[in-house]
Protein backbone atom coordinates (compact mmCIF):
# COMPACT_ATOMS: atom_id res chain seq x y z
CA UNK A 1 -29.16 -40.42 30.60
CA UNK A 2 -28.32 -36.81 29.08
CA UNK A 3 -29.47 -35.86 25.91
CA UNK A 4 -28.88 -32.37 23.70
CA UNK A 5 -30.66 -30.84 20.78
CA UNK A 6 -30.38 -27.70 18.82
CA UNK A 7 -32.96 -25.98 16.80
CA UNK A 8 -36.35 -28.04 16.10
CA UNK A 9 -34.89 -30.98 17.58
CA UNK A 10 -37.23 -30.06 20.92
CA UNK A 11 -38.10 -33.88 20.46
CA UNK A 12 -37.81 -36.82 22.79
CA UNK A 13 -37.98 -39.80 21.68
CA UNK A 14 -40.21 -42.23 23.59
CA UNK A 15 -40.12 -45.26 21.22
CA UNK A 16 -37.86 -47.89 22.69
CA UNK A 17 -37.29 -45.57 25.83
CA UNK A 18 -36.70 -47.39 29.07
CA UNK A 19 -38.77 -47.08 31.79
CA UNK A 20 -37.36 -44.65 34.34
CA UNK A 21 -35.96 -40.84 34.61
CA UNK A 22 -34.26 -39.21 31.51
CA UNK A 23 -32.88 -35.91 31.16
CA UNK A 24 -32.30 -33.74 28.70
CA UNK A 25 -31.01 -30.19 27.69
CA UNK A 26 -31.97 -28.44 24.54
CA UNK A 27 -31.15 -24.90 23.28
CA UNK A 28 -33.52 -23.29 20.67
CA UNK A 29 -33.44 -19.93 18.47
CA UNK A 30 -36.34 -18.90 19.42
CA UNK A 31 -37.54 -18.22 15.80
CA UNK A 32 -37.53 -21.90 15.22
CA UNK A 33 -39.72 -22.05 17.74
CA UNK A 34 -42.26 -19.69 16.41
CA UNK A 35 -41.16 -16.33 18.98
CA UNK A 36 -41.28 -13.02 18.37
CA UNK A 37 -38.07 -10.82 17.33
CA UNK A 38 -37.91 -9.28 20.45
CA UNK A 39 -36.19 -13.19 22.27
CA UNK A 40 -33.00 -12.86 20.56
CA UNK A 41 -31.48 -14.96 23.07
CA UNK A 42 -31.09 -18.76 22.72
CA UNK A 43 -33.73 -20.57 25.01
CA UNK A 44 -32.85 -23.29 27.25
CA UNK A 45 -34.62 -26.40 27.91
CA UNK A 46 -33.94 -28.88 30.82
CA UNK A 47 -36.53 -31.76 30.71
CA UNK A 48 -36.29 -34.60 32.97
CA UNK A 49 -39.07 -37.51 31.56
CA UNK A 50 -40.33 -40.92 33.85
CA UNK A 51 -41.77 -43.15 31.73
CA UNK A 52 -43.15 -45.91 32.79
CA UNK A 53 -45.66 -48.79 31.38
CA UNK A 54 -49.22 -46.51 31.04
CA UNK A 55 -47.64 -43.06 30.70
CA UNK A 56 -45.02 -40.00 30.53
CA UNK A 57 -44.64 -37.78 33.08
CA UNK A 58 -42.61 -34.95 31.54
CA UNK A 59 -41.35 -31.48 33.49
CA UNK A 60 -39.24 -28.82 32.35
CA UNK A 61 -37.32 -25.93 33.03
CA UNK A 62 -37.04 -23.27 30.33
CA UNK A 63 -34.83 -19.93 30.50
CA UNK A 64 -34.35 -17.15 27.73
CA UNK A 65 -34.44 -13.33 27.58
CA UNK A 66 -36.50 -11.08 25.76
CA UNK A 67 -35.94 -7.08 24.83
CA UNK A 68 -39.32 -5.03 25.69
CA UNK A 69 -40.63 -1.49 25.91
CA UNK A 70 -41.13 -0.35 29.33
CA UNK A 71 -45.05 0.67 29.60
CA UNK A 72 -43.81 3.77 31.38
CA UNK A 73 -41.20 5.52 30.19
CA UNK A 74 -41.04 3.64 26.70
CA UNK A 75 -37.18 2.90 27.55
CA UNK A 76 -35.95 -0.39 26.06
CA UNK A 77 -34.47 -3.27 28.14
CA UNK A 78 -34.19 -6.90 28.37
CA UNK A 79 -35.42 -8.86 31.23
CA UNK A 80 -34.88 -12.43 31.89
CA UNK A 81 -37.72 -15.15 31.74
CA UNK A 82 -37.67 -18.42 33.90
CA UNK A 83 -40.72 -20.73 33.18
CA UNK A 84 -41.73 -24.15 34.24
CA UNK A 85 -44.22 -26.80 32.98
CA UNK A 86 -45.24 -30.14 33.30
CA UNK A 87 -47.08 -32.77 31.07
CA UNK A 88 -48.59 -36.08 31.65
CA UNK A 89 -48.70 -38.06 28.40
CA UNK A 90 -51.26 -41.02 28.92
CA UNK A 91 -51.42 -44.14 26.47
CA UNK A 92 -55.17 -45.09 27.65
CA UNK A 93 -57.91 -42.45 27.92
CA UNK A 94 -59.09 -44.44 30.46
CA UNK A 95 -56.52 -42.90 32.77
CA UNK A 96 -57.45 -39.37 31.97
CA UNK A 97 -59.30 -39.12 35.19
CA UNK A 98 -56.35 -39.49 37.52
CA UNK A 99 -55.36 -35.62 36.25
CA UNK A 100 -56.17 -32.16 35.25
CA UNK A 101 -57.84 -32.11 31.91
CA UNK A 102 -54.64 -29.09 30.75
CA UNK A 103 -51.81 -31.25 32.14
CA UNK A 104 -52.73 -34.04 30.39
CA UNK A 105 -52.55 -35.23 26.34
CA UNK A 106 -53.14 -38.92 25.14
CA UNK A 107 -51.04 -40.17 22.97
CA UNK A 108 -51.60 -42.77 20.44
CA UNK A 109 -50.06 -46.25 21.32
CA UNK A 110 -47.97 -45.70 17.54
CA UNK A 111 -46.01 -42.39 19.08
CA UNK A 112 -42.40 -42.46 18.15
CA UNK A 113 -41.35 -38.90 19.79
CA UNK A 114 -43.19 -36.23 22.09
CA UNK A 115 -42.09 -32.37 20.15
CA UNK A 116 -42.36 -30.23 23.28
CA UNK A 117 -41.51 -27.18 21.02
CA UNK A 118 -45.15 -25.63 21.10
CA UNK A 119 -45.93 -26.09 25.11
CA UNK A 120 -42.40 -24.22 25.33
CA UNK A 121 -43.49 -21.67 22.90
CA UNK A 122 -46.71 -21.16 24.87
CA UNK A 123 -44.87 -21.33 28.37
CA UNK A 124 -42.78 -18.52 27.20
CA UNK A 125 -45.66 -16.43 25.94
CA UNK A 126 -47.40 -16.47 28.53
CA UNK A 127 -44.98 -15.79 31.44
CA UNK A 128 -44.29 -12.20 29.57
CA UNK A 129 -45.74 -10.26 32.11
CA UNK A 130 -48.67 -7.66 31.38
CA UNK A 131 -47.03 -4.60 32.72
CA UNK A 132 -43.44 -4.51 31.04
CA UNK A 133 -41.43 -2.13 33.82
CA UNK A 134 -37.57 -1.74 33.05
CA UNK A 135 -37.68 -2.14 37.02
CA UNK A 136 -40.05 -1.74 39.47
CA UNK A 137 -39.30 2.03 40.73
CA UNK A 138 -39.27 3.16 37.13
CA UNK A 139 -40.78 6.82 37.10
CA UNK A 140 -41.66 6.77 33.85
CA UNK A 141 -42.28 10.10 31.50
CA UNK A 142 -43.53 13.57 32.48
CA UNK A 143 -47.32 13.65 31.47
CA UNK A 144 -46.48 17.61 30.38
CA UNK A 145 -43.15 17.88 28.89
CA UNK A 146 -42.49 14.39 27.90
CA UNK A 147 -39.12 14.07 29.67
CA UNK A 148 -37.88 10.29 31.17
CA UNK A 149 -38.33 11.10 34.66
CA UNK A 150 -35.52 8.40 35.38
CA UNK A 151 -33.09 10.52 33.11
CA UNK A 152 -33.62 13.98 33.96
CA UNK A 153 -36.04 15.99 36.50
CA UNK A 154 -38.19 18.92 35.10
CA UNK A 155 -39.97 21.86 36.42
CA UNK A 156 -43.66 20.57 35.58
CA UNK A 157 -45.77 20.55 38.60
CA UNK A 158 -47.79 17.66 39.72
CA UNK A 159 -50.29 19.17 41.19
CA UNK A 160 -51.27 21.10 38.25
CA UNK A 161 -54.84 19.79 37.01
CA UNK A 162 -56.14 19.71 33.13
CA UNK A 163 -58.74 21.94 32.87
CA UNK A 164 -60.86 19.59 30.79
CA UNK A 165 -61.34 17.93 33.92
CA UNK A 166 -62.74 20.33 35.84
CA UNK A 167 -65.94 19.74 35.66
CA UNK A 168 -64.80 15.96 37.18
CA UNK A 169 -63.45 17.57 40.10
CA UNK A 170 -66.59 17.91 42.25
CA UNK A 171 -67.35 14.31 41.82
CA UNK A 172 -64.57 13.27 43.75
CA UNK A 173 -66.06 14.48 47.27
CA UNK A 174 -69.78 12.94 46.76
């Protein structure tokens, strides 16, 4: 079974759901889902769900873009995110035990519909990575001119050492 949604409608609907797998395939703007300017690509969502009698087992697949500021040479570019996630939605706190205490949430037996829209949210967040590089072998910016070292070389020497550090120097060879 395929299903599609658009917008908030990151929703499935496990009232009256059959026991077995279900997929579906949502696209979001990511400002309905509560990102940052910076995503100003759609994201996909690709969820396949088995439900059976005591529980959910939900896992997903979620793709998007964002634009960032390269941490060294302050250049802007978009990189791709790919992010997975998976969720076990129990009926009975009772079978809380089988899993991880983060993989699992309990819902109550009167749940019509599990919103995934925050977990994706979250996902996405957190697979930003710390260090933002426009690519790997970026040389980022001159420490004494300022120049993109991945545009244009300069005649600043590398070797050359602040003289406020100095005094540092002969700490290095204790």
């Amino acid at each position: 079974m395929e299903r599609t949604g658009r917008g908030d409608i990151l929703k499935i609907r496990i009232s009256g759901l059959s026991n077995g797998l279900h997929e579906y395939h949502f696209s979001a703007v990511p400002s309905e889902i509560g990102l940052e300017s910076n995503f100003a690509h759609d994201v996909k969502v690709d969820v396949v769900v088995d439900k059976t009698p005591r529980q959910v087992y939900l896992k997903s697949d979620i793709r998007t873009a964002g634009r960032f500021t390269c941490d060294r040479c302050i250049e802007s570019f978009e990189r791709p995110l790919n992010a997975h996630f998976s969720m076990f939605y129990i009926f009975d706190e009772l079978d809380r035990g089988n899993h991880a205490n983060d993989e699992i949430t309990v819902l109550s037996p009167d749940t019509v519909a599990i919103d995934v829209a925050e977990e994706v949210r979250q996902v996405i967040t957190i697979s930003v990575p710390l260090k933002l590089l426009c690519k790997e072998e970026c040389k980022g910016l001159c420490p004494r001119c300022g120049k993109n070292r991945n545009v244009e070389l300069c005649d600043c020497r590398d070797d050359e050492v602040d003289s406020r550090w100095q005094g540092l120097a002969g700490l290095i060879n204790n």
